[in-house]
C-alpha atoms as a PDB file:
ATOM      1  CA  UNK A   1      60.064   2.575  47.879  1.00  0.00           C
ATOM      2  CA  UNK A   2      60.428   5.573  50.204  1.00  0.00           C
ATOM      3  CA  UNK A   3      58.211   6.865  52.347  1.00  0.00           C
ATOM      4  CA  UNK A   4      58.205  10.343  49.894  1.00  0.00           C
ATOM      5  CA  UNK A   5      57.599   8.620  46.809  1.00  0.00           C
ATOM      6  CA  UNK A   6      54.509   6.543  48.058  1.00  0.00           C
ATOM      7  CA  UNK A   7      52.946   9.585  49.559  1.00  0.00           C
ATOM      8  CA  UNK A   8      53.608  11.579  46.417  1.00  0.00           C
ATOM      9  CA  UNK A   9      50.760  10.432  44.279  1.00  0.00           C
ATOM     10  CA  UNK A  10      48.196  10.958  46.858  1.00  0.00           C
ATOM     11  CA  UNK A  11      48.765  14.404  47.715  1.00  0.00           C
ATOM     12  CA  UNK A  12      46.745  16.088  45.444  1.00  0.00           C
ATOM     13  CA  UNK A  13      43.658  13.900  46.669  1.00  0.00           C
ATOM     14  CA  UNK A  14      44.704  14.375  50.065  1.00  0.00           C
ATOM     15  CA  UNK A  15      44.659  18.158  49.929  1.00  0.00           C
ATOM     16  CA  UNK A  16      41.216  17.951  48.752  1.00  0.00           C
ATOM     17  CA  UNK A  17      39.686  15.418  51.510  1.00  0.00           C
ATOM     18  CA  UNK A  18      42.097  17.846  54.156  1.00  0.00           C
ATOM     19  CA  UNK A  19      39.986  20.721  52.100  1.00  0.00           C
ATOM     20  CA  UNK A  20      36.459  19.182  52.698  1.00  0.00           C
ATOM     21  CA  UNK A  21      37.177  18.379  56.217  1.00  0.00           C
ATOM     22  CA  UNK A  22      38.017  22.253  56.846  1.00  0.00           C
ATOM     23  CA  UNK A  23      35.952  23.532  54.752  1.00  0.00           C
ATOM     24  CA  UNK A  24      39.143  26.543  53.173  1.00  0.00           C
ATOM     25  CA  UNK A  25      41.921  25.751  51.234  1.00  0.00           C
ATOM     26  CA  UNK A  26      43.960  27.276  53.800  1.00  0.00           C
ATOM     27  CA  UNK A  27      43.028  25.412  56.728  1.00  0.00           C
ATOM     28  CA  UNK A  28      42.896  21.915  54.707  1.00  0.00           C
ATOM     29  CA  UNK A  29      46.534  22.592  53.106  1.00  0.00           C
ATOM     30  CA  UNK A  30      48.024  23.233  56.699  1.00  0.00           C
ATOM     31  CA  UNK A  31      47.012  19.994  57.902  1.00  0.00           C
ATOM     32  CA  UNK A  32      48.160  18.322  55.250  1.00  0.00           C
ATOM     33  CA  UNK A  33      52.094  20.169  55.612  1.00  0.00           C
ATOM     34  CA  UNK A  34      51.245  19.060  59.271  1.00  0.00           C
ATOM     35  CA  UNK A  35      50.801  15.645  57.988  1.00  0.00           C
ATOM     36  CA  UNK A  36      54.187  15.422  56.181  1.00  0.00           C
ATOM     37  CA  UNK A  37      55.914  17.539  58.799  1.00  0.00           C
ATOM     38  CA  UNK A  38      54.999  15.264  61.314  1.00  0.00           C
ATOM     39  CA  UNK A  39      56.501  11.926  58.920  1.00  0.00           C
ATOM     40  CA  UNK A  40      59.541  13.297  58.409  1.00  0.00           C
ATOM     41  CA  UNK A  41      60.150  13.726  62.158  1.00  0.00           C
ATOM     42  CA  UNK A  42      58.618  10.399  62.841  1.00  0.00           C
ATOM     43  CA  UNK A  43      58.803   7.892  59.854  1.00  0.00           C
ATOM     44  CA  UNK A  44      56.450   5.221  61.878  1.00  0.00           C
ATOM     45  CA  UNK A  45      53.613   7.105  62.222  1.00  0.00           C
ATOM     46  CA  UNK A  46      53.604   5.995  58.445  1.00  0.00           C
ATOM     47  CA  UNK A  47      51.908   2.640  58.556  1.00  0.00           C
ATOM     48  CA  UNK A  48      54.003   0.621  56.056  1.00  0.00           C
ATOM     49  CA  UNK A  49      52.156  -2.437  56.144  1.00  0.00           C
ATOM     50  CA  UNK A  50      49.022  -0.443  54.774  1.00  0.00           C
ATOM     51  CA  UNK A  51      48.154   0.699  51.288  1.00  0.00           C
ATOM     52  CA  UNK A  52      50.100   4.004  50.985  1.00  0.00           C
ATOM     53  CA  UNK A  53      46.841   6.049  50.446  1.00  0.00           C
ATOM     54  CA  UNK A  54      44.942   4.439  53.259  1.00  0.00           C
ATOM     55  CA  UNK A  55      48.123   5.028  55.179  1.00  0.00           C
ATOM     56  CA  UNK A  56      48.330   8.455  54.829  1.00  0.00           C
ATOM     57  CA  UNK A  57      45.267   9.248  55.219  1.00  0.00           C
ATOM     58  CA  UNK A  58      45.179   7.779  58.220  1.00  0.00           C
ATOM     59  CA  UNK A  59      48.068   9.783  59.151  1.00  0.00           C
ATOM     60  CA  UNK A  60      46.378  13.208  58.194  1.00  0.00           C
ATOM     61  CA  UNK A  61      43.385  12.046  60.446  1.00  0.00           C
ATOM     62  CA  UNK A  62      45.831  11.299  63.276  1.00  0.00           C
ATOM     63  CA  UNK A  63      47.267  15.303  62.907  1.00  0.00           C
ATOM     64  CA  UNK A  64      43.186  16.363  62.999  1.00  0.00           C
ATOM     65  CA  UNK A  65      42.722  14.412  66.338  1.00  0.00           C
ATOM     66  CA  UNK A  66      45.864  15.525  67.876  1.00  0.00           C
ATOM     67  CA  UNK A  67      46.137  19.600  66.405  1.00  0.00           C
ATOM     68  CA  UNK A  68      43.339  21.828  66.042  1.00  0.00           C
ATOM     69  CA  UNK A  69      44.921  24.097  63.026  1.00  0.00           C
ATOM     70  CA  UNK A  70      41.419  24.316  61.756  1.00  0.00           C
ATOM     71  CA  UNK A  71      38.474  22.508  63.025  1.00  0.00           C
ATOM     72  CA  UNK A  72      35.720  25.211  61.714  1.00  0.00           C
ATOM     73  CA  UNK A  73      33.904  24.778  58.377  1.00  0.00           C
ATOM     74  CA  UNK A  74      33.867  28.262  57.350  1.00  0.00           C
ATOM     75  CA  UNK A  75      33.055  27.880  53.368  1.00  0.00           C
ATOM     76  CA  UNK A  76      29.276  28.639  52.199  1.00  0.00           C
ATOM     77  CA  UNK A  77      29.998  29.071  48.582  1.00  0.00           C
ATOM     78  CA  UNK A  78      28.132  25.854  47.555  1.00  0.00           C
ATOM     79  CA  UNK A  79      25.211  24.089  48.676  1.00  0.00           C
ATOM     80  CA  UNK A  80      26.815  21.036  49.948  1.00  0.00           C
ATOM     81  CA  UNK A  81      29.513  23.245  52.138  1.00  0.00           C
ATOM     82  CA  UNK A  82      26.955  24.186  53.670  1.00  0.00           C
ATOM     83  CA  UNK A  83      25.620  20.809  54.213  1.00  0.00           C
ATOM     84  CA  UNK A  84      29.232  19.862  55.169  1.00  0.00           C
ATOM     85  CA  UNK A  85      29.384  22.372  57.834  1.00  0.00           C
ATOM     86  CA  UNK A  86      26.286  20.826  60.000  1.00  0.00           C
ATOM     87  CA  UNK A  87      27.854  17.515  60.044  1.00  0.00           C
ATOM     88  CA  UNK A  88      29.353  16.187  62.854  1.00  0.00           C
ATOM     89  CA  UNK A  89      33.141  15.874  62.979  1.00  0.00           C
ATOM     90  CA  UNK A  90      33.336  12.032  63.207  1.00  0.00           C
ATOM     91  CA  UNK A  91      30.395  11.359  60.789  1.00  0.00           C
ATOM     92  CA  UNK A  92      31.645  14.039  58.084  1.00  0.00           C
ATOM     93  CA  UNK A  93      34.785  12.022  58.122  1.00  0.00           C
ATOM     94  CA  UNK A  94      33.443   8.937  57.325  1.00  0.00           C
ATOM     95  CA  UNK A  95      30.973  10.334  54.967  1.00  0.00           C
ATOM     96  CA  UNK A  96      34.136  11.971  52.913  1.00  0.00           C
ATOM     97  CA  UNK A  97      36.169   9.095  53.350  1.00  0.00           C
ATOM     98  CA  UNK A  98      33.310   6.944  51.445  1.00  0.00           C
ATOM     99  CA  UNK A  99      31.896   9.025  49.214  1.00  0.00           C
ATOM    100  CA  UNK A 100      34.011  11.463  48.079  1.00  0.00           C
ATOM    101  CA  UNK A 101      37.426   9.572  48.455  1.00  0.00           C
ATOM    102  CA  UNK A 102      36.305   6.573  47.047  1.00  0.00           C
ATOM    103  CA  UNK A 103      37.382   4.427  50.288  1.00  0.00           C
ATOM    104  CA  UNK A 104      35.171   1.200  50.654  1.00  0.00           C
ATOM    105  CA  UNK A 105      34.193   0.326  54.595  1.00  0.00           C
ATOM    106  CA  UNK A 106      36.811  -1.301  55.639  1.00  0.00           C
ATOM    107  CA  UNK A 107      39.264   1.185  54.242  1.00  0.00           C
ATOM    108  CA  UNK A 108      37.593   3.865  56.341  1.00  0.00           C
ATOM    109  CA  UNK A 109      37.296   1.765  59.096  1.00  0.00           C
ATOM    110  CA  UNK A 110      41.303   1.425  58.991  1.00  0.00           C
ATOM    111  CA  UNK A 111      41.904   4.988  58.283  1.00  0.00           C
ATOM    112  CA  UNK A 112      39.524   6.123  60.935  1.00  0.00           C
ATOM    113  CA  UNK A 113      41.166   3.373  63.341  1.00  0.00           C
ATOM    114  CA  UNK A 114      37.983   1.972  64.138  1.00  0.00           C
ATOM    115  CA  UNK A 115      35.972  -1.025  62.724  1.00  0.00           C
ATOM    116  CA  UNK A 116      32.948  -1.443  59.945  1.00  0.00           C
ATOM    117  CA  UNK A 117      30.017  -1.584  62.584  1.00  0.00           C
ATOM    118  CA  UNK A 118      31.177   2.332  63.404  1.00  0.00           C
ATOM    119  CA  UNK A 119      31.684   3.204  60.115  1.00  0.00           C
ATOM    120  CA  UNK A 120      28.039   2.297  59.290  1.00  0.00           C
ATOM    121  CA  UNK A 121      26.234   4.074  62.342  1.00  0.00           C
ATOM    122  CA  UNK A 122      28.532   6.877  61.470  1.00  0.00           C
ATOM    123  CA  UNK A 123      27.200   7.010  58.138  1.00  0.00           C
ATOM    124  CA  UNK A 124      23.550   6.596  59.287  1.00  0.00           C
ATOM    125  CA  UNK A 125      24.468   9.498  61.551  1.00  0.00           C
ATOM    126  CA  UNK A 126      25.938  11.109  58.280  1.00  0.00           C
ATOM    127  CA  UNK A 127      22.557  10.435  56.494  1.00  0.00           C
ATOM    128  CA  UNK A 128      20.106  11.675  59.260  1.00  0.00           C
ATOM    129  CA  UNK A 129      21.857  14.822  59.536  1.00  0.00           C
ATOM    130  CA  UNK A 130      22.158  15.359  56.350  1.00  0.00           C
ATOM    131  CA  UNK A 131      18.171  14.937  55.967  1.00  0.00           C
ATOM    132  CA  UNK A 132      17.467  17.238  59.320  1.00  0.00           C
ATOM    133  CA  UNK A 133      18.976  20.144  56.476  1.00  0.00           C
ATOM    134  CA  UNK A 134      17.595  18.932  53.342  1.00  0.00           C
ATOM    135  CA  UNK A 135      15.029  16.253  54.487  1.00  0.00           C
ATOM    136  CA  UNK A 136      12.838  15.916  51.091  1.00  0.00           C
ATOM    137  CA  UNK A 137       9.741  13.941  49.400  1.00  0.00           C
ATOM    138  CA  UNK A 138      11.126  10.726  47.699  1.00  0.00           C
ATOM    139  CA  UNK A 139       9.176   9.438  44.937  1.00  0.00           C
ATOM    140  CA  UNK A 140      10.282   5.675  44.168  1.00  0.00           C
ATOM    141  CA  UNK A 141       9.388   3.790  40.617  1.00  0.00           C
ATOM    142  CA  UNK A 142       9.588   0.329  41.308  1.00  0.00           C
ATOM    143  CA  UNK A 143       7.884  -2.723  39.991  1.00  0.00           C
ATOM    144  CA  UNK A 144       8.505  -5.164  42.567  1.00  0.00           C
ATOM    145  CA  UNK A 145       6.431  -5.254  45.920  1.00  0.00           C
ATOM    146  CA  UNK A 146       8.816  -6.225  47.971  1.00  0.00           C
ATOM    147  CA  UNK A 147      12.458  -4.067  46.523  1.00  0.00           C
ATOM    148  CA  UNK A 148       9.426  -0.865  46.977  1.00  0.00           C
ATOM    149  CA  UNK A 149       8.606  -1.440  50.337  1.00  0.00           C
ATOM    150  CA  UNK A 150      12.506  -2.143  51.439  1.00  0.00           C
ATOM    151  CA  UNK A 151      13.240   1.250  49.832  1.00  0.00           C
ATOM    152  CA  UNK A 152      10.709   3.018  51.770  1.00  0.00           C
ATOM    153  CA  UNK A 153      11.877   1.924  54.491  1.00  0.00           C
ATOM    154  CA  UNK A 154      15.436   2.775  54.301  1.00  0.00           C
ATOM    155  CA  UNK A 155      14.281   6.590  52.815  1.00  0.00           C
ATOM    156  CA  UNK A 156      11.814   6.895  56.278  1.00  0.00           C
ATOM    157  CA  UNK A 157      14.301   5.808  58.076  1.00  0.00           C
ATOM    158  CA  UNK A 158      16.885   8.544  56.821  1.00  0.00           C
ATOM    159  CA  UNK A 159      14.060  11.008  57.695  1.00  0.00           C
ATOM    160  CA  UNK A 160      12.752  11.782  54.430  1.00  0.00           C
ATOM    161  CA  UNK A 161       8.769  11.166  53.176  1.00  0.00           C
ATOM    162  CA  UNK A 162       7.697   9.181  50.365  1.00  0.00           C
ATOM    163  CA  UNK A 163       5.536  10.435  47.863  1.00  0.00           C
ATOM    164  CA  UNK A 164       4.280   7.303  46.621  1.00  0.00           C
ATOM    165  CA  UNK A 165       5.341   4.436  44.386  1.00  0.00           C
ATOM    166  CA  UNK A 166       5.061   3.802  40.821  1.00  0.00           C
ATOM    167  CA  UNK A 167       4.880   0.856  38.928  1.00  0.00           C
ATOM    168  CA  UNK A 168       4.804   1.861  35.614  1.00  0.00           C
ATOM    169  CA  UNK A 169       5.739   4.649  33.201  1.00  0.00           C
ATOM    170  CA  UNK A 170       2.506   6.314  33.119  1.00  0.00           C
ATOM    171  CA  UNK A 171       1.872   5.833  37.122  1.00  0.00           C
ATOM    172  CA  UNK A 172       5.459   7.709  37.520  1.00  0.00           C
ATOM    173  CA  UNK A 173       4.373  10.934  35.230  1.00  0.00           C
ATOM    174  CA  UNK A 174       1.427  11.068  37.185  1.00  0.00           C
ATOM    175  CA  UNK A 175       2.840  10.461  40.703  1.00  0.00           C
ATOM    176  CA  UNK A 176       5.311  13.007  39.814  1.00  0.00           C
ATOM    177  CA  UNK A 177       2.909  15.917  38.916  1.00  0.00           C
ATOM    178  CA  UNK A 178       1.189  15.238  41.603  1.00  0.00           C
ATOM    179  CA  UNK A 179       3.723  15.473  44.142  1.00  0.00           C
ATOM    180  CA  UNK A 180       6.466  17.397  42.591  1.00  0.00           C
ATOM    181  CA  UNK A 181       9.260  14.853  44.736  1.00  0.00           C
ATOM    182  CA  UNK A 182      12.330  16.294  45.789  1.00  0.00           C
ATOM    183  CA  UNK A 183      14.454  12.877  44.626  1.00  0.00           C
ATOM    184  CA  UNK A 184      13.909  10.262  42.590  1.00  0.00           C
ATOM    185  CA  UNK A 185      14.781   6.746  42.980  1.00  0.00           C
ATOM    186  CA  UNK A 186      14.007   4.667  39.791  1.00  0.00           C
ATOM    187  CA  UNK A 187      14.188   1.155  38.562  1.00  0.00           C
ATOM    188  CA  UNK A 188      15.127   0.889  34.750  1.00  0.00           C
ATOM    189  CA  UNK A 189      12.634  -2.008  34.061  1.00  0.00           C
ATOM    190  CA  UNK A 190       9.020  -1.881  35.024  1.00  0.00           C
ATOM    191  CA  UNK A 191       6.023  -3.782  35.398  1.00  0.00           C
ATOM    192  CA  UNK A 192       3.966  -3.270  31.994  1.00  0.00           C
ATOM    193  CA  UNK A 193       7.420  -3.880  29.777  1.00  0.00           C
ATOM    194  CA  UNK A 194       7.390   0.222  29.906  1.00  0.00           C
ATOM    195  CA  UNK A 195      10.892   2.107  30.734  1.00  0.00           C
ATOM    196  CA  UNK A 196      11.642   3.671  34.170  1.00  0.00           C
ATOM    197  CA  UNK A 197      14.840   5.407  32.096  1.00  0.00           C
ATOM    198  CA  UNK A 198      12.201   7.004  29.292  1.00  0.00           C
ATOM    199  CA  UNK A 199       9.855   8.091  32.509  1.00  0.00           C
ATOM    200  CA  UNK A 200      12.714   9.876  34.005  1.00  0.00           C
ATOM    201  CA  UNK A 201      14.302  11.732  31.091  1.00  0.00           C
ATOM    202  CA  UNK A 202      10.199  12.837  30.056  1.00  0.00           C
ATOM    203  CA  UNK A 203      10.422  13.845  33.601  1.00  0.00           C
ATOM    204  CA  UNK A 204      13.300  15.848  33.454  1.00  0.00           C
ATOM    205  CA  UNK A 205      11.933  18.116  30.752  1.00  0.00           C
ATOM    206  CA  UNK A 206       9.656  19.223  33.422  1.00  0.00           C
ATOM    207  CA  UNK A 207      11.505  18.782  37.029  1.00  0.00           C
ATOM    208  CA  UNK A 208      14.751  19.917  38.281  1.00  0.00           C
ATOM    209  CA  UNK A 209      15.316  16.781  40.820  1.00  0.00           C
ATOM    210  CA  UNK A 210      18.416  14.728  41.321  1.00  0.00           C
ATOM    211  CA  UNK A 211      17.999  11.354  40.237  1.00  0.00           C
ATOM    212  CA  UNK A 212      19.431   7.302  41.765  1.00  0.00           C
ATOM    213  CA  UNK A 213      18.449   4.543  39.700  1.00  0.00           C
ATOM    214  CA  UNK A 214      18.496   1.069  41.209  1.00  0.00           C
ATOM    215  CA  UNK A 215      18.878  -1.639  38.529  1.00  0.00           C
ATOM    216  CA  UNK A 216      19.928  -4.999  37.762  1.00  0.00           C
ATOM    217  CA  UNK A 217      20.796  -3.947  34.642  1.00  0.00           C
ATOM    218  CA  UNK A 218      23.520  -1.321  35.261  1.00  0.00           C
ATOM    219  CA  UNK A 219      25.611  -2.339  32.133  1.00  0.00           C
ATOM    220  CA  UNK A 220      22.386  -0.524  29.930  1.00  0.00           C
ATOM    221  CA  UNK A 221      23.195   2.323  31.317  1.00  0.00           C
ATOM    222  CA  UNK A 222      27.359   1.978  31.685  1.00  0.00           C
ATOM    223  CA  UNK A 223      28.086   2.171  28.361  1.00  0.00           C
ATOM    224  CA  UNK A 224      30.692   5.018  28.242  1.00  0.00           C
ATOM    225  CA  UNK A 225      28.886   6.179  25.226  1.00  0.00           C
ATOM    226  CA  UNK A 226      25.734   7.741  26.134  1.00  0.00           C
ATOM    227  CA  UNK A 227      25.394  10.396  28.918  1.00  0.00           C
ATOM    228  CA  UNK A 228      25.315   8.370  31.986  1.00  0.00           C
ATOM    229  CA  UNK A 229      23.332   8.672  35.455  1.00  0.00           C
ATOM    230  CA  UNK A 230      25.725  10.509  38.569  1.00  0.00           C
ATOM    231  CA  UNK A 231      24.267   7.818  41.189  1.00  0.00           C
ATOM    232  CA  UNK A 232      23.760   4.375  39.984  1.00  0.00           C
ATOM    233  CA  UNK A 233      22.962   1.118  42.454  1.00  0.00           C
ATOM    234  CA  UNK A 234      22.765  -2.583  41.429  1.00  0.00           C
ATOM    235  CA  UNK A 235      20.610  -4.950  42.471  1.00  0.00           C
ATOM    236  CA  UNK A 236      20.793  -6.852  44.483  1.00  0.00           C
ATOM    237  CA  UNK A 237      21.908  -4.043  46.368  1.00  0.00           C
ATOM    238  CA  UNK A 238      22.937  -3.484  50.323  1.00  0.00           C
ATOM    239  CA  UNK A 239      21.154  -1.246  52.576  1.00  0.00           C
ATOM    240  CA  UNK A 240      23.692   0.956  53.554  1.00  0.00           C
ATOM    241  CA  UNK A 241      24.832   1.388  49.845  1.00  0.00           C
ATOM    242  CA  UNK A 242      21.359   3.070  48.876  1.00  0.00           C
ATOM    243  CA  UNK A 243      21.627   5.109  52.175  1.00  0.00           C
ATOM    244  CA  UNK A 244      24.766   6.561  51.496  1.00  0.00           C
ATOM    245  CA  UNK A 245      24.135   7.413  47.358  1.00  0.00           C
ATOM    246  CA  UNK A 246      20.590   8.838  48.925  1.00  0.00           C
ATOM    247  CA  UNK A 247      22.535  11.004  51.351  1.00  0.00           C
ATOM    248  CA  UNK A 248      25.357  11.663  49.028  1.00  0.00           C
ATOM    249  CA  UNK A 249      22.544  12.909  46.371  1.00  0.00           C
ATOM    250  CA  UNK A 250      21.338  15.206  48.868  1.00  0.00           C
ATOM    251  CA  UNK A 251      24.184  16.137  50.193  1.00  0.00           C
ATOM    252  CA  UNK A 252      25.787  17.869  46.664  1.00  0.00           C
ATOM    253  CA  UNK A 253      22.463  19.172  46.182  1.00  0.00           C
ATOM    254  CA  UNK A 254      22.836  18.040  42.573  1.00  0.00           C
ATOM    255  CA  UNK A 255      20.381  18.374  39.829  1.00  0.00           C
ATOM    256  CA  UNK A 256      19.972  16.507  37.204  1.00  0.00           C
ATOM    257  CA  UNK A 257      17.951  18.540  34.635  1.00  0.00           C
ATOM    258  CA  UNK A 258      17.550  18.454  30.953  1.00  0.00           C
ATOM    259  CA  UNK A 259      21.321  18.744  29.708  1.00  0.00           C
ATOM    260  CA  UNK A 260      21.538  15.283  32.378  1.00  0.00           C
ATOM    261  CA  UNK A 261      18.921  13.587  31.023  1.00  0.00           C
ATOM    262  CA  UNK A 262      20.441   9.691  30.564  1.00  0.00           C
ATOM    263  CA  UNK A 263      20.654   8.174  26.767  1.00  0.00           C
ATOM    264  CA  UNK A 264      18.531   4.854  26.566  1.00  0.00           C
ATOM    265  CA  UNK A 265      20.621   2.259  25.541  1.00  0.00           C
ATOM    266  CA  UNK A 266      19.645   0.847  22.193  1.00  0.00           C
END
């Protein structure tokens, strides 16, 4: 296959990441005709031994290090442009790369020429930042001692507060009027047999809060049937995976209210 018809497929995701990173269509679309510019006149800066999207990705990043057509984030149409803008260059790379473009760590890691330990403080770096703009109260409904206590720490540890911790359906109505959170992180399956699912959709009549549930039970709400949840985490789940859907959350500024609320599965 030729080096045109592997890239081919991957331009019109590439324009948007080359978008992001420049924050104007402009700006992102002449890096990527620097990109291909700079393949034709040099076919080997084309990594054929890599996937073809990590490859030229990893090509376009190369043209950002080398060229500055565009460095400034100059769009503050939406909220998370704005966000965007703030980030540092290295860490709003890796933070597009993983959440945005779909790229796993290692993928990054490749793209970004670096390895998985960088990627991750880069996307801690992502995260804090992120929180120094929108840093927010977190209210967490979780049943189990231990999974609660984990998840505080990893939202403190981004720099946002917790409002407190509920353990049941009732606890989580309260908690919530209480403390009107600013995000919600919610198990599915609670102490007292009650719904976390039914507590955030009774919620969501009242709040306009994004929403992350963390369950074991992801294929309940996976059904392709029912309105699904935007940020979804399995248990047992990684650290840096509830980080980065926390940040990414934040980051889009996305709310979930009533026309989101989530279908209980049957």
């Amino acid at each position: 296959m030729s080096i045109a018809m592997a890239i081919a497929p991957h331009l019109p995701y590439l324009r948007r990441f080359a978008r992001a990173l420049t924050g104007s269509q402009p700006g992102g679309d002449a890096y990527v005709a620097a990109s291909l510019e700079a393949i034709i006149a040099d076919p080997a800066l084309f990594d054929d031994s890599l996937d073809p999207r990590v490859a030229t990705y990893q090509v376009l990043l190369g043209i950002w290090d080398s060229v500055d057509i565009n460095r400034h984030v100059d769009t503050t149409e939406m909220p998370y442009e704005r966000n965007l803008e703030a980030m540092t260059p290295r860490a709003r790379q890796a933070f597009l790369l993983t959440t945005v473009e779909g790229f796993d760590a290692a993928q990054a890691a490749t793209i970004l020429k670096t390895d998985d330990a960088e990627i991750s403080a880069l996307l801690d770096e992502a995260g804090r930042e992120i929180a120094s703009q929108v840093a927010t109260s977190v209210m967490i409904i979780e049943d189990e001692p231990l999974i609660a206590m984990d998840i505080e720490v990893l939202v403190e540890g981004l720099g946002h507060d917790v409002a407190g911790i509920a353990r049941t359906h009732s606890e989580a109505v309260k908690l919530a009027h209480e403390t009107n959170p600013g995000l919600i992180l919610a198990d599915i399956q609670l102490a007292d047999g009650s719904s976390g699912l039914e507590a955030v959709n009774e919620l969501l009549n009242e709040l306009d809060v994004p929403v992350i549930f963390i369950t074991a039970y992801p294929e309940r709400l996976l059904t392709g049937e029912r309105p699904e949840p935007a940020f979804l985490v399995t248990k047992p789940f990684e650290p840096e995976v509830v980080k980065a859907v926390i940040s990414q959350a934040l980051f889009f500024d996305t709310r979930a209210g009533k026309s989101s609320k989530v279908a209980a599965a049957g």
